[in-house]
N, C-alpha and C. Protein backbone atom coordinates (compact mmCIF):
# COMPACT_ATOMS: atom_id res chain seq x y z
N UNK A 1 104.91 118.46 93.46
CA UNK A 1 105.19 118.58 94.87
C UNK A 1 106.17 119.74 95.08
N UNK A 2 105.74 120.69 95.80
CA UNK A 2 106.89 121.85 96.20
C UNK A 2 107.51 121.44 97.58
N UNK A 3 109.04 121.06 96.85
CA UNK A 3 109.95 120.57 97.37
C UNK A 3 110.85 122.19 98.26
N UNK A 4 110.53 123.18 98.06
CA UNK A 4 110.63 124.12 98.97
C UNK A 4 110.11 124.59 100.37
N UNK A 5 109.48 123.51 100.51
CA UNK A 5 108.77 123.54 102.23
C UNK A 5 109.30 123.08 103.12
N UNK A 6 109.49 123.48 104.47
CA UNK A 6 110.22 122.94 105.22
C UNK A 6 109.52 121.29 105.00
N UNK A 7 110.32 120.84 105.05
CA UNK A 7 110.24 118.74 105.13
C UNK A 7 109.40 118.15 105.64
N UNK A 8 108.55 119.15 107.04
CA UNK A 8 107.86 118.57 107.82
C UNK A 8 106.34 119.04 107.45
N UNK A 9 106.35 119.86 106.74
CA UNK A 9 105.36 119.85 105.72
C UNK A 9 104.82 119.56 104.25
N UNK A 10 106.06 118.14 104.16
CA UNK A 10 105.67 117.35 102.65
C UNK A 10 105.29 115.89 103.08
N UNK A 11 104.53 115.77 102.51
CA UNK A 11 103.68 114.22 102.25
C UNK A 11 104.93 113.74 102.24
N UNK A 12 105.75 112.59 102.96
CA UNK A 12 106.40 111.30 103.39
C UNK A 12 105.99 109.99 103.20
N UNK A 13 106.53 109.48 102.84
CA UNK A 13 106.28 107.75 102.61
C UNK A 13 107.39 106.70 103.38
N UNK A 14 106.96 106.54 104.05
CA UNK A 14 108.07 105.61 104.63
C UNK A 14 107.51 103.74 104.74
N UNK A 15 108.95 103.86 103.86
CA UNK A 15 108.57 102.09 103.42
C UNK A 15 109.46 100.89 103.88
N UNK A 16 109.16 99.76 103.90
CA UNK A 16 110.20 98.79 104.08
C UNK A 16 109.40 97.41 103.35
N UNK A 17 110.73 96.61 103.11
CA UNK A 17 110.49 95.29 102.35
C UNK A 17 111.27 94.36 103.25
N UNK A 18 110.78 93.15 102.91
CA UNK A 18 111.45 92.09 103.53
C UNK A 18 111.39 91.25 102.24
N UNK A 19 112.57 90.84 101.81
CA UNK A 19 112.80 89.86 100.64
C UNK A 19 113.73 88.07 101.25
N UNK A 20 113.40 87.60 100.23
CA UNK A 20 114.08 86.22 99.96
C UNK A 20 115.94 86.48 99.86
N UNK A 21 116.16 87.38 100.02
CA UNK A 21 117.64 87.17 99.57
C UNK A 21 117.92 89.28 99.86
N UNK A 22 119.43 89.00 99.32
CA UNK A 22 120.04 90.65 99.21
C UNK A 22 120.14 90.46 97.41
N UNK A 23 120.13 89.56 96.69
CA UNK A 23 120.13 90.34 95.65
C UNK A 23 119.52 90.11 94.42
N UNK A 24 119.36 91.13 93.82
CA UNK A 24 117.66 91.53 93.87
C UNK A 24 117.22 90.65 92.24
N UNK A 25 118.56 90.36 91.65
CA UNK A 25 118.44 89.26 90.66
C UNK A 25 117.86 87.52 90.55
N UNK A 26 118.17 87.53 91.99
CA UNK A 26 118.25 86.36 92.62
C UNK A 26 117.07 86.11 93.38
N UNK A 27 116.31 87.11 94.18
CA UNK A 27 115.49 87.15 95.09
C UNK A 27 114.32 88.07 94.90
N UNK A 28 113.54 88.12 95.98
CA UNK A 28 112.16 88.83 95.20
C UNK A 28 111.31 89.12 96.73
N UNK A 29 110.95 90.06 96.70
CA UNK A 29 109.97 90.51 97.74
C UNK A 29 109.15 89.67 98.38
N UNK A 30 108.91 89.73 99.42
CA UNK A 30 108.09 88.69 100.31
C UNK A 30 107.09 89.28 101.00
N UNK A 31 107.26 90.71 101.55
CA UNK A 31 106.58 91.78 102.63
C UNK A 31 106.99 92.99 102.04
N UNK A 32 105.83 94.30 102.15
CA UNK A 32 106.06 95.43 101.93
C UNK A 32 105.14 95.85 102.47
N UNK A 33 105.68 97.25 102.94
CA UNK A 33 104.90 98.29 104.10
C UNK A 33 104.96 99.75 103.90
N UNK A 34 104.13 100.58 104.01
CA UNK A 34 104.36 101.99 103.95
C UNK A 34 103.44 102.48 104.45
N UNK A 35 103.80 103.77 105.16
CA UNK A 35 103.07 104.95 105.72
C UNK A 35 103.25 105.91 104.74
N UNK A 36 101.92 106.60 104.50
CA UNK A 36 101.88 108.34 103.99
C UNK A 36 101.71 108.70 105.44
N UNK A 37 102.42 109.84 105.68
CA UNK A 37 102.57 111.01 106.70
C UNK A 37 102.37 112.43 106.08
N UNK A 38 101.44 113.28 106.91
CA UNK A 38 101.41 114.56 106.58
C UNK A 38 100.74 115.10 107.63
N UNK A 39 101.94 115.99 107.66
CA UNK A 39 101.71 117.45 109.08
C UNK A 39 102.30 116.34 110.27
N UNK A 40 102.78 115.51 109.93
CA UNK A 40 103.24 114.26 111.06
C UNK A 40 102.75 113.00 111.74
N UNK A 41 101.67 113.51 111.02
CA UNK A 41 100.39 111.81 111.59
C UNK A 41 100.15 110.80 110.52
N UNK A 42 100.28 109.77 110.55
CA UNK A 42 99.97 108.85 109.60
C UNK A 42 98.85 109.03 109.04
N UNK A 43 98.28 109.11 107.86
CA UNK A 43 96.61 109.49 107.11
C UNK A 43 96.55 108.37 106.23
N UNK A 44 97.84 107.25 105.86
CA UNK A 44 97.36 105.98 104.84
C UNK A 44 98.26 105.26 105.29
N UNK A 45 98.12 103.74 105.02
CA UNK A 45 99.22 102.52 104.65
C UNK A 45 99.04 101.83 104.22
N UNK A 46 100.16 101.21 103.25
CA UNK A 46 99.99 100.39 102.42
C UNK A 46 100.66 99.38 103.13
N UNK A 47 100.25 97.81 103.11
CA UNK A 47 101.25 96.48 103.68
C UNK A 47 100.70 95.17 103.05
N UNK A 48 101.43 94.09 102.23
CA UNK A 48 101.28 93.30 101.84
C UNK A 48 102.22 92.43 102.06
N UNK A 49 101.72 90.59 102.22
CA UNK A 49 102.71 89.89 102.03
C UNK A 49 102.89 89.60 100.52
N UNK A 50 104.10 89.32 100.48
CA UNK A 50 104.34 88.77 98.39
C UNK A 50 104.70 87.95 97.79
N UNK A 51 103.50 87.32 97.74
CA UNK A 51 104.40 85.59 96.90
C UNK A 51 105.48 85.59 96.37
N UNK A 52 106.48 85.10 96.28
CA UNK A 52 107.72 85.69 95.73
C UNK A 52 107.94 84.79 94.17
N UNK A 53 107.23 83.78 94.28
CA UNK A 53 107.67 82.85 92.90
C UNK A 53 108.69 82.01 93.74
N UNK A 54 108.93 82.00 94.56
CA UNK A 54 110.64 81.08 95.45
C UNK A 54 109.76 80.45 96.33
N UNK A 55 110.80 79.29 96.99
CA UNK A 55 110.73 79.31 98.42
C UNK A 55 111.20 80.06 99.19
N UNK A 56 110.98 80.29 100.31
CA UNK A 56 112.08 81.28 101.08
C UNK A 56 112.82 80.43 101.62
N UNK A 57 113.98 81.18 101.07
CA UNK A 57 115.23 80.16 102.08
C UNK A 57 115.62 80.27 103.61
N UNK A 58 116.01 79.28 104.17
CA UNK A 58 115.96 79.21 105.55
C UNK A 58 117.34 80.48 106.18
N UNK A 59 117.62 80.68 105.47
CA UNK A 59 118.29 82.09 106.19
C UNK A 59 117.37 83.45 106.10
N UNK A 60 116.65 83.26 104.75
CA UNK A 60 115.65 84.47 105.09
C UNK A 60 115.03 84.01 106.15
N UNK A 61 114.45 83.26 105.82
CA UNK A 61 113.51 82.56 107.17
C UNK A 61 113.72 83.11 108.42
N UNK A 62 115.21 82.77 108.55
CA UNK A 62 115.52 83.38 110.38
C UNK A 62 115.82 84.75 110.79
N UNK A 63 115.87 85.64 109.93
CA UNK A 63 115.75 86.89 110.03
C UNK A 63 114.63 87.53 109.95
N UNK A 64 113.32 87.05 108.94
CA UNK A 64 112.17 87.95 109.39
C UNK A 64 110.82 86.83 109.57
N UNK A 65 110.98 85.40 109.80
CA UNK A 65 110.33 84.91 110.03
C UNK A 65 109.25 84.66 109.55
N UNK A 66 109.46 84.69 108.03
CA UNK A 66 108.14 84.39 107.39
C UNK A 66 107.82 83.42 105.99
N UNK A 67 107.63 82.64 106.49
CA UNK A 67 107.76 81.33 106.12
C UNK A 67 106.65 81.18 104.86
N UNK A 68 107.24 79.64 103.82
CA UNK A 68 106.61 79.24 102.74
C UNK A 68 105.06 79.73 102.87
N UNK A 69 104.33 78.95 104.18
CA UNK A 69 103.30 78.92 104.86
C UNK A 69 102.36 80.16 105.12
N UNK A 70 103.13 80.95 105.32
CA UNK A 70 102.64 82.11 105.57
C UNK A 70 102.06 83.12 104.44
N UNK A 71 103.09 82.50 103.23
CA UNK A 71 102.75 83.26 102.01
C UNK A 71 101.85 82.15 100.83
N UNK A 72 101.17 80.88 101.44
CA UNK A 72 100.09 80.69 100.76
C UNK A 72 98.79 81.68 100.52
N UNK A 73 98.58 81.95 99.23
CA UNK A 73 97.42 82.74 99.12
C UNK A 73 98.06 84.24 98.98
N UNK A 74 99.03 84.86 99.37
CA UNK A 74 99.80 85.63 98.93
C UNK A 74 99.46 86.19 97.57
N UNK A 75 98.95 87.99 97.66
CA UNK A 75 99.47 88.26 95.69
C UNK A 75 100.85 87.86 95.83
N UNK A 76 100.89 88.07 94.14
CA UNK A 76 102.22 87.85 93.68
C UNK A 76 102.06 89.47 93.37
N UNK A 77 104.10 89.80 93.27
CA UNK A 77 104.05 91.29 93.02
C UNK A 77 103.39 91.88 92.00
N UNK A 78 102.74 91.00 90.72
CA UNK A 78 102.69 92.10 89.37
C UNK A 78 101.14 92.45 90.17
N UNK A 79 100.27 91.64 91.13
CA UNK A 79 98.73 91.80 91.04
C UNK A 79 98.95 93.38 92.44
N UNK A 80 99.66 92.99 92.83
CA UNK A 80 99.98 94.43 93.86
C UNK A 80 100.48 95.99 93.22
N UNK A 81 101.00 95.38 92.04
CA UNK A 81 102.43 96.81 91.46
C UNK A 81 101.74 98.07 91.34
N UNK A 82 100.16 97.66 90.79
CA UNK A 82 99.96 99.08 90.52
C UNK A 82 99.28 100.02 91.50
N UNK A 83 98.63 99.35 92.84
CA UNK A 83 98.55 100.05 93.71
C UNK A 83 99.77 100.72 94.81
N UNK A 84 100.92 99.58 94.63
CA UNK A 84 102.04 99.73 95.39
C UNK A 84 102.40 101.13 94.55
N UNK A 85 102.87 101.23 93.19
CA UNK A 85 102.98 102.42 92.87
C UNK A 85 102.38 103.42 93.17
N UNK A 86 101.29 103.87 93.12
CA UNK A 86 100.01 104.67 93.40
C UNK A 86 100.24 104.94 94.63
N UNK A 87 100.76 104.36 95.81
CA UNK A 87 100.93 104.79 96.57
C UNK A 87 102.32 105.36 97.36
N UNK A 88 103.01 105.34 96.37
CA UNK A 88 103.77 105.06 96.58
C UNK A 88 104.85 106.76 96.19
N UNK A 89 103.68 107.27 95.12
CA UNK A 89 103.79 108.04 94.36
C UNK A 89 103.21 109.39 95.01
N UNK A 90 102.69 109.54 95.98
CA UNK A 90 102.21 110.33 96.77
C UNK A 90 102.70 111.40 97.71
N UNK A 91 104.24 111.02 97.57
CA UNK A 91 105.28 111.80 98.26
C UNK A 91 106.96 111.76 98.31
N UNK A 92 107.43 112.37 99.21
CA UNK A 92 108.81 111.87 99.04
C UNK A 92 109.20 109.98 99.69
N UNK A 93 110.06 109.60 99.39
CA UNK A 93 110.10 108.20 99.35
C UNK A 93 111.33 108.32 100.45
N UNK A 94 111.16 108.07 101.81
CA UNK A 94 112.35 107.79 102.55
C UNK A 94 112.02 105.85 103.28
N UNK A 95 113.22 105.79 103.71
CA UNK A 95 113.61 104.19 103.86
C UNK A 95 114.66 104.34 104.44
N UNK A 96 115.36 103.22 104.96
CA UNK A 96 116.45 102.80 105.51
C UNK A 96 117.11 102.06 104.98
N UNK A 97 118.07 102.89 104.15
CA UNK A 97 118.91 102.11 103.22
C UNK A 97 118.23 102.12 101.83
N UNK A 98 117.93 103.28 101.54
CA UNK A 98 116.69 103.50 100.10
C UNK A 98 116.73 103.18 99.12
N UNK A 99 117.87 102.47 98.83
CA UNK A 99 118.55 102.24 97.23
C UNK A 99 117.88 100.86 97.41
N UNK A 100 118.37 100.04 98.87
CA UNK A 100 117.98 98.32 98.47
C UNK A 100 116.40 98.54 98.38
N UNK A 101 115.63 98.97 98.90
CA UNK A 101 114.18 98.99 98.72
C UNK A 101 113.62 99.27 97.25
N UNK A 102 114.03 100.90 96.89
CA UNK A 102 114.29 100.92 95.53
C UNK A 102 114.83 100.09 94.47
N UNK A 103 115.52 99.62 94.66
CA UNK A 103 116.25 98.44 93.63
C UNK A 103 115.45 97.34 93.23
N UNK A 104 114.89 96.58 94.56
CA UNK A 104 114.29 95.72 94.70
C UNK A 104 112.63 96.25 93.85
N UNK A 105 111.81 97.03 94.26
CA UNK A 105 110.23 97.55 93.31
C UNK A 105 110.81 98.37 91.91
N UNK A 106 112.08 98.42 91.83
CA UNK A 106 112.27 98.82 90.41
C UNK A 106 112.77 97.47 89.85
N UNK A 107 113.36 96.79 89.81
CA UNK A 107 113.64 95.41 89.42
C UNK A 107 112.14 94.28 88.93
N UNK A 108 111.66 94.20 90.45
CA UNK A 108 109.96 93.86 89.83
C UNK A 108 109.43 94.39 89.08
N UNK A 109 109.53 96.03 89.15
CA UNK A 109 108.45 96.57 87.72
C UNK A 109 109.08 96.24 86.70
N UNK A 110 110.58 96.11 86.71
CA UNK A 110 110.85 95.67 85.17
C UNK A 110 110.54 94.11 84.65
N UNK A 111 110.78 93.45 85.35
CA UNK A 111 110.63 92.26 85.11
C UNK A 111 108.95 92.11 84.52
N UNK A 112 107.94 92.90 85.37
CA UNK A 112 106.73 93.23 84.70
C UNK A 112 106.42 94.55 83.75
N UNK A 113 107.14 94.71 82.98
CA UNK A 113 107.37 95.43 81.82
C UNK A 113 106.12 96.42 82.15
N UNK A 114 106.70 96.96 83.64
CA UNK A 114 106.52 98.75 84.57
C UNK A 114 107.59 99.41 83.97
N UNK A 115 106.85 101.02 84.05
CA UNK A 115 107.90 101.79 84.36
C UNK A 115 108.66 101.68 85.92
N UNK A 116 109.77 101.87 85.78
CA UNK A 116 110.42 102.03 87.01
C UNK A 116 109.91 103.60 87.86
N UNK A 117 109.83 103.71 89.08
CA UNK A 117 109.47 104.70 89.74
C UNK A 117 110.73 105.68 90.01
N UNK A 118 110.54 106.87 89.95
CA UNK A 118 112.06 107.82 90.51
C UNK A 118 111.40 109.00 91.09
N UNK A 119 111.27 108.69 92.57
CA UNK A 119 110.28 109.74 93.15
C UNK A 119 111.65 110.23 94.08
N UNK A 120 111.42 111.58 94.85
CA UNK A 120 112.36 112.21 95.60
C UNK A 120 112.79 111.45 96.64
N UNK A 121 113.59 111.36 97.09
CA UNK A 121 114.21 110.00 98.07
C UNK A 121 114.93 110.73 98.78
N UNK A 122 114.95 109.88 100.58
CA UNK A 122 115.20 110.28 101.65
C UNK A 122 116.19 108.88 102.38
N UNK A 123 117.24 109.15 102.91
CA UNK A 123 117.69 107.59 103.05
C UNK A 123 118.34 108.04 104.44
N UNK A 124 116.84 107.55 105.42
CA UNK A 124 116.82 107.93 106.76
C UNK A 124 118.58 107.31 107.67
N UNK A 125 118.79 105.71 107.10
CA UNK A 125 120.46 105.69 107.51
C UNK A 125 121.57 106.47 106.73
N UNK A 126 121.65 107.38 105.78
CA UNK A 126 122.43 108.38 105.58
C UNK A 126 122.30 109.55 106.63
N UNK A 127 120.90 109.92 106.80
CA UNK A 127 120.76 111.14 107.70
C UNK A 127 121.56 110.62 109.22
N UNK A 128 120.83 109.39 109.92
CA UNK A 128 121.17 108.85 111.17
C UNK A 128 123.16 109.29 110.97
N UNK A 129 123.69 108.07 109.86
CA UNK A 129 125.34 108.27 109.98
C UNK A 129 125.75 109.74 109.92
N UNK A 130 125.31 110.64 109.24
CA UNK A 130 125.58 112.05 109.92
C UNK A 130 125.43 112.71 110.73
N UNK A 131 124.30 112.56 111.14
CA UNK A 131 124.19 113.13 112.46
C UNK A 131 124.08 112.70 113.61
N UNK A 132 124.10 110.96 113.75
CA UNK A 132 124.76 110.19 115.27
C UNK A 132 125.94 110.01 114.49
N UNK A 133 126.73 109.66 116.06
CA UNK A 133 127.91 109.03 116.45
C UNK A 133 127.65 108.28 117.23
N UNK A 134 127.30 106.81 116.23
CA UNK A 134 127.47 105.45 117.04
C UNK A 134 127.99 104.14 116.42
N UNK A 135 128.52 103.46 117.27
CA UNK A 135 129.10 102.01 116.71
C UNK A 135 128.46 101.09 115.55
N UNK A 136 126.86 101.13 115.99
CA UNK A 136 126.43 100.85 114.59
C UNK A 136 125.01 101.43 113.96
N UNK A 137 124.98 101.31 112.56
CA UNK A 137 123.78 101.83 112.54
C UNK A 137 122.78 101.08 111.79
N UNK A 138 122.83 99.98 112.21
CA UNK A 138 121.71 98.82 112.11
C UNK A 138 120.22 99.70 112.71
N UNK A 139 119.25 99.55 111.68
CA UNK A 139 118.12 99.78 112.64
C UNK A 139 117.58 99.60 113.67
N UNK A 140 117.66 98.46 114.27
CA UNK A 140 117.32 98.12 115.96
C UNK A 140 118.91 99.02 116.71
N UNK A 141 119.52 99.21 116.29
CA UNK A 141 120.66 99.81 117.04
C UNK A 141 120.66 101.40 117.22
N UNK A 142 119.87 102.20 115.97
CA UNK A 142 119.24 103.16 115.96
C UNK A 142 118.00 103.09 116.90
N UNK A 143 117.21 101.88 116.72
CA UNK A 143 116.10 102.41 117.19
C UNK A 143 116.32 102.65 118.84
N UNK A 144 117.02 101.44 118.77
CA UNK A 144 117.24 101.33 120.52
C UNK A 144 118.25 102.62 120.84
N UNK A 145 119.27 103.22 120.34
CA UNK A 145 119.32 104.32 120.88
C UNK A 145 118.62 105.79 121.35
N UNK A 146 117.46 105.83 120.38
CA UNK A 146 116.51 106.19 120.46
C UNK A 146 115.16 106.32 121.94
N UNK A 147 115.63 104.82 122.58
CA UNK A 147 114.59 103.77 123.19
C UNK A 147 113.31 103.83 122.17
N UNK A 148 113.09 103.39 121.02
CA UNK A 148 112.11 103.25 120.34
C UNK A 148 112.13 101.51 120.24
N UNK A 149 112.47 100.75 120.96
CA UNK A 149 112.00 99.44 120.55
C UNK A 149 111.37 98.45 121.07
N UNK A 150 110.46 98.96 122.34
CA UNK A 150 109.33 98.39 123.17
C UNK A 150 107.96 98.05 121.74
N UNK A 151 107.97 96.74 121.80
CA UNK A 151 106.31 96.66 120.89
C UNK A 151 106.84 96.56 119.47
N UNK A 152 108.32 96.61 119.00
CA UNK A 152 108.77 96.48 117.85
C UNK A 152 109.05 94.96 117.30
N UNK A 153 108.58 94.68 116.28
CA UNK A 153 108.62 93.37 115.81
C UNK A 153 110.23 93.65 114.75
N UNK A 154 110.95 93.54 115.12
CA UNK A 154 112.01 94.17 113.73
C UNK A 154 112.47 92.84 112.29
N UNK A 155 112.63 93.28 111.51
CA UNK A 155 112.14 92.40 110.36
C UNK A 155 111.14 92.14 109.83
N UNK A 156 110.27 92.72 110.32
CA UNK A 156 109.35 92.51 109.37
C UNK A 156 108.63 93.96 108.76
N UNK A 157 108.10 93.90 107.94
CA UNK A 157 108.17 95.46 107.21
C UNK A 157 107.39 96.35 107.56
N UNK A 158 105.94 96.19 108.44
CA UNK A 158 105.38 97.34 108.93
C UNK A 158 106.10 97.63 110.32
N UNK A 159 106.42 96.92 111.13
CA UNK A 159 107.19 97.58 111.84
C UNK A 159 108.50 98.56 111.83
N UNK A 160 109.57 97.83 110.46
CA UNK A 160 110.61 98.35 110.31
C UNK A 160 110.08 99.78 109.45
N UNK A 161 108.86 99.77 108.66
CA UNK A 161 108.78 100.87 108.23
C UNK A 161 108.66 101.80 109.42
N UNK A 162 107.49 101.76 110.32
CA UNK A 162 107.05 102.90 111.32
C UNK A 162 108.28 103.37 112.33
N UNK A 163 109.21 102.30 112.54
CA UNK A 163 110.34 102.67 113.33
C UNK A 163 111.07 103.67 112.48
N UNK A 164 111.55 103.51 111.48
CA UNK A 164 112.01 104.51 110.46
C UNK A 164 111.37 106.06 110.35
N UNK A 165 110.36 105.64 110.41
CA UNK A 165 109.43 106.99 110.43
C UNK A 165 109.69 107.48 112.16
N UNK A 166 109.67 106.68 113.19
CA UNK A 166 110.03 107.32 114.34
C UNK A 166 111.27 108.17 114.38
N UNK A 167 112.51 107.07 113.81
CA UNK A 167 113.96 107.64 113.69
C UNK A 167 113.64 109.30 113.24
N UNK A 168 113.36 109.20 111.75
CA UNK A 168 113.17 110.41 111.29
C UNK A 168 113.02 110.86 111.65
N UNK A 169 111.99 111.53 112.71
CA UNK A 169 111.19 112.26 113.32
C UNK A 169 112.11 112.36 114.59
N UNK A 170 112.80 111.53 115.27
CA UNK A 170 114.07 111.96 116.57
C UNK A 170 115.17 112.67 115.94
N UNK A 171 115.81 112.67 114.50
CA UNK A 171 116.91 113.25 113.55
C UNK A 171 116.27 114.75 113.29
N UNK A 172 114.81 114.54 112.74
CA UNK A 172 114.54 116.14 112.74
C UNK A 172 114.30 116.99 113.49
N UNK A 173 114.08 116.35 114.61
CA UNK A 173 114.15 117.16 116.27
C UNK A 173 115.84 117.55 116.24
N UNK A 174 116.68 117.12 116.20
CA UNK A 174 118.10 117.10 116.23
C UNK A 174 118.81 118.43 115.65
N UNK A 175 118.17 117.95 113.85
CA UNK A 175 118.55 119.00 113.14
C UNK A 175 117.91 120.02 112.93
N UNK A 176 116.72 120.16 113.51
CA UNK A 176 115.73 121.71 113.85
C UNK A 176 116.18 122.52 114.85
N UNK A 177 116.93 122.20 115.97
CA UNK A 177 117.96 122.93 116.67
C UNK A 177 118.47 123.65 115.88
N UNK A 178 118.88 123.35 115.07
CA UNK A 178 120.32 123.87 114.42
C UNK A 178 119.50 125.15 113.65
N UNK A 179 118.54 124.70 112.46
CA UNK A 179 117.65 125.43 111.62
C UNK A 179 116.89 124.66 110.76
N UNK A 180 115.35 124.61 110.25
CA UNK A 180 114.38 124.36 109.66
C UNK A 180 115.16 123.88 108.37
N UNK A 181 114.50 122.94 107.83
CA UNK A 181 115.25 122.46 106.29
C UNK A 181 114.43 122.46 105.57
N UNK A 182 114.44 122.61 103.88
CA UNK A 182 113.18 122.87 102.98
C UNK A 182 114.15 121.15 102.39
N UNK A 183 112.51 120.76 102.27
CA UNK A 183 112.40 118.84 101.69
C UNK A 183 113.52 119.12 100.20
N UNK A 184 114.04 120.24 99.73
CA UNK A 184 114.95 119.80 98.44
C UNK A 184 116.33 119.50 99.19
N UNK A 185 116.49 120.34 100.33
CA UNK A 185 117.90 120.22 101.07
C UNK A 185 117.76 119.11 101.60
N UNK A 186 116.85 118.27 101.90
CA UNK A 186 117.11 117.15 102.35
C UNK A 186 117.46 116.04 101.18
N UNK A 187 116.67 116.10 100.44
CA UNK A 187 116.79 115.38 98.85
C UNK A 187 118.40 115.67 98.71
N UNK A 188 118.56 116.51 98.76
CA UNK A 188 120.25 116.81 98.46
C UNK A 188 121.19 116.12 99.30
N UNK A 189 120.96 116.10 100.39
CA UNK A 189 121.74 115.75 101.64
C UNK A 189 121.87 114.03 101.27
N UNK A 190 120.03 114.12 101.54
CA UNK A 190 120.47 112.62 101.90
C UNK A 190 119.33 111.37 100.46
N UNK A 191 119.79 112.13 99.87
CA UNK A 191 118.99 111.29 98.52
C UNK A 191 120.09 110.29 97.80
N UNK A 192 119.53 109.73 96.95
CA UNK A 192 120.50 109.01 95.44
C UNK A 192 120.64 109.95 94.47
């Protein structure tokens, strides 16, 4: 991938998970979502629910609403991993908050004796905290500053992915004022 192009001309992946818990020893994926973007229009997505091996506990529960029930019949992550990779692998990797997403599909691949993935990473709430000034930067708090949250389901992962991908896309309007960025300066800026 030539990471010397302006940004808005590299294949993007924008992903989100919804898990059983925050940590990632303890807990295990439930929902995962992603868009490939290129030239700015969505051209793929990936979205699955994910058996987790758990119950979900009733605090996950009330945050993204997706219950024991819902994940009967559910793959489990190892029968998903290798397309989730594959697709996963297709571009730069931005998210909201990119490390917990990352953490979480590198943790599963190990546990299924995967390689772990280390693709170029974008961590759309690093970009947002630099370049807004606001009280918080929860994603619905982004989005809604934005007004991006008519038709938004938040918590659950294809929505929280595509909102992310909106954000992005209001931040690079922002910082294209200023001057065009090549996708390594962003990797730099706002990567792991």
């Amino acid at each position: 991938m030539d990471l010397n192009k302006n940004i808005k001309n590299c294949p993007l992946i924008f992903l989100d998970l919804e898990t059983t818990g925050l940590l990632v020893e303890r807990s295990s994926i439930c929902e995962v979502a992603a868009f490939l973007i290129k030239q700015g229009k969505i051209v793929d997505e990936f979205h699955s629910l994910v058996h987790p091996h758990q119950k979900v506990p009733y605090a996950a529960f009330c945050i993204h609403k997706i219950s024991d029930k819902d994940l009967i019949g559910a793959p489990y992550f190892e029968n998903i991993a290798g397309n989730l990779v594959n697709f996963l692998s297709q571009g730069i990797l931005c998210a909201y908050n990119v490390a917990f997403d990352l953490g979480f599909i590198n943790y599963q691949l190990k546990k299924n004796n995967r390689e772990y993935i280390n693709p170029p990473l974008i961590d759309v709430l690093a970009m947002a905290k630099n370049i807004l000034k606001l009280k918080s930067y929860k994603l619905e708090s982004v989005a809604r500053f934005f007004g991006l949250t008519s038709k938004i389901q938040f918590h659950r992962a294809k929505d929280d992915a595509y909102v992310t991908y909106l954000i992005f896309s209001k931040l690079i309007e922002i910082i294209e004022k200023k001057e065009p960025m090549q996708a390594k300066e962003f990797i730099n800026l706002y990567g792991l």
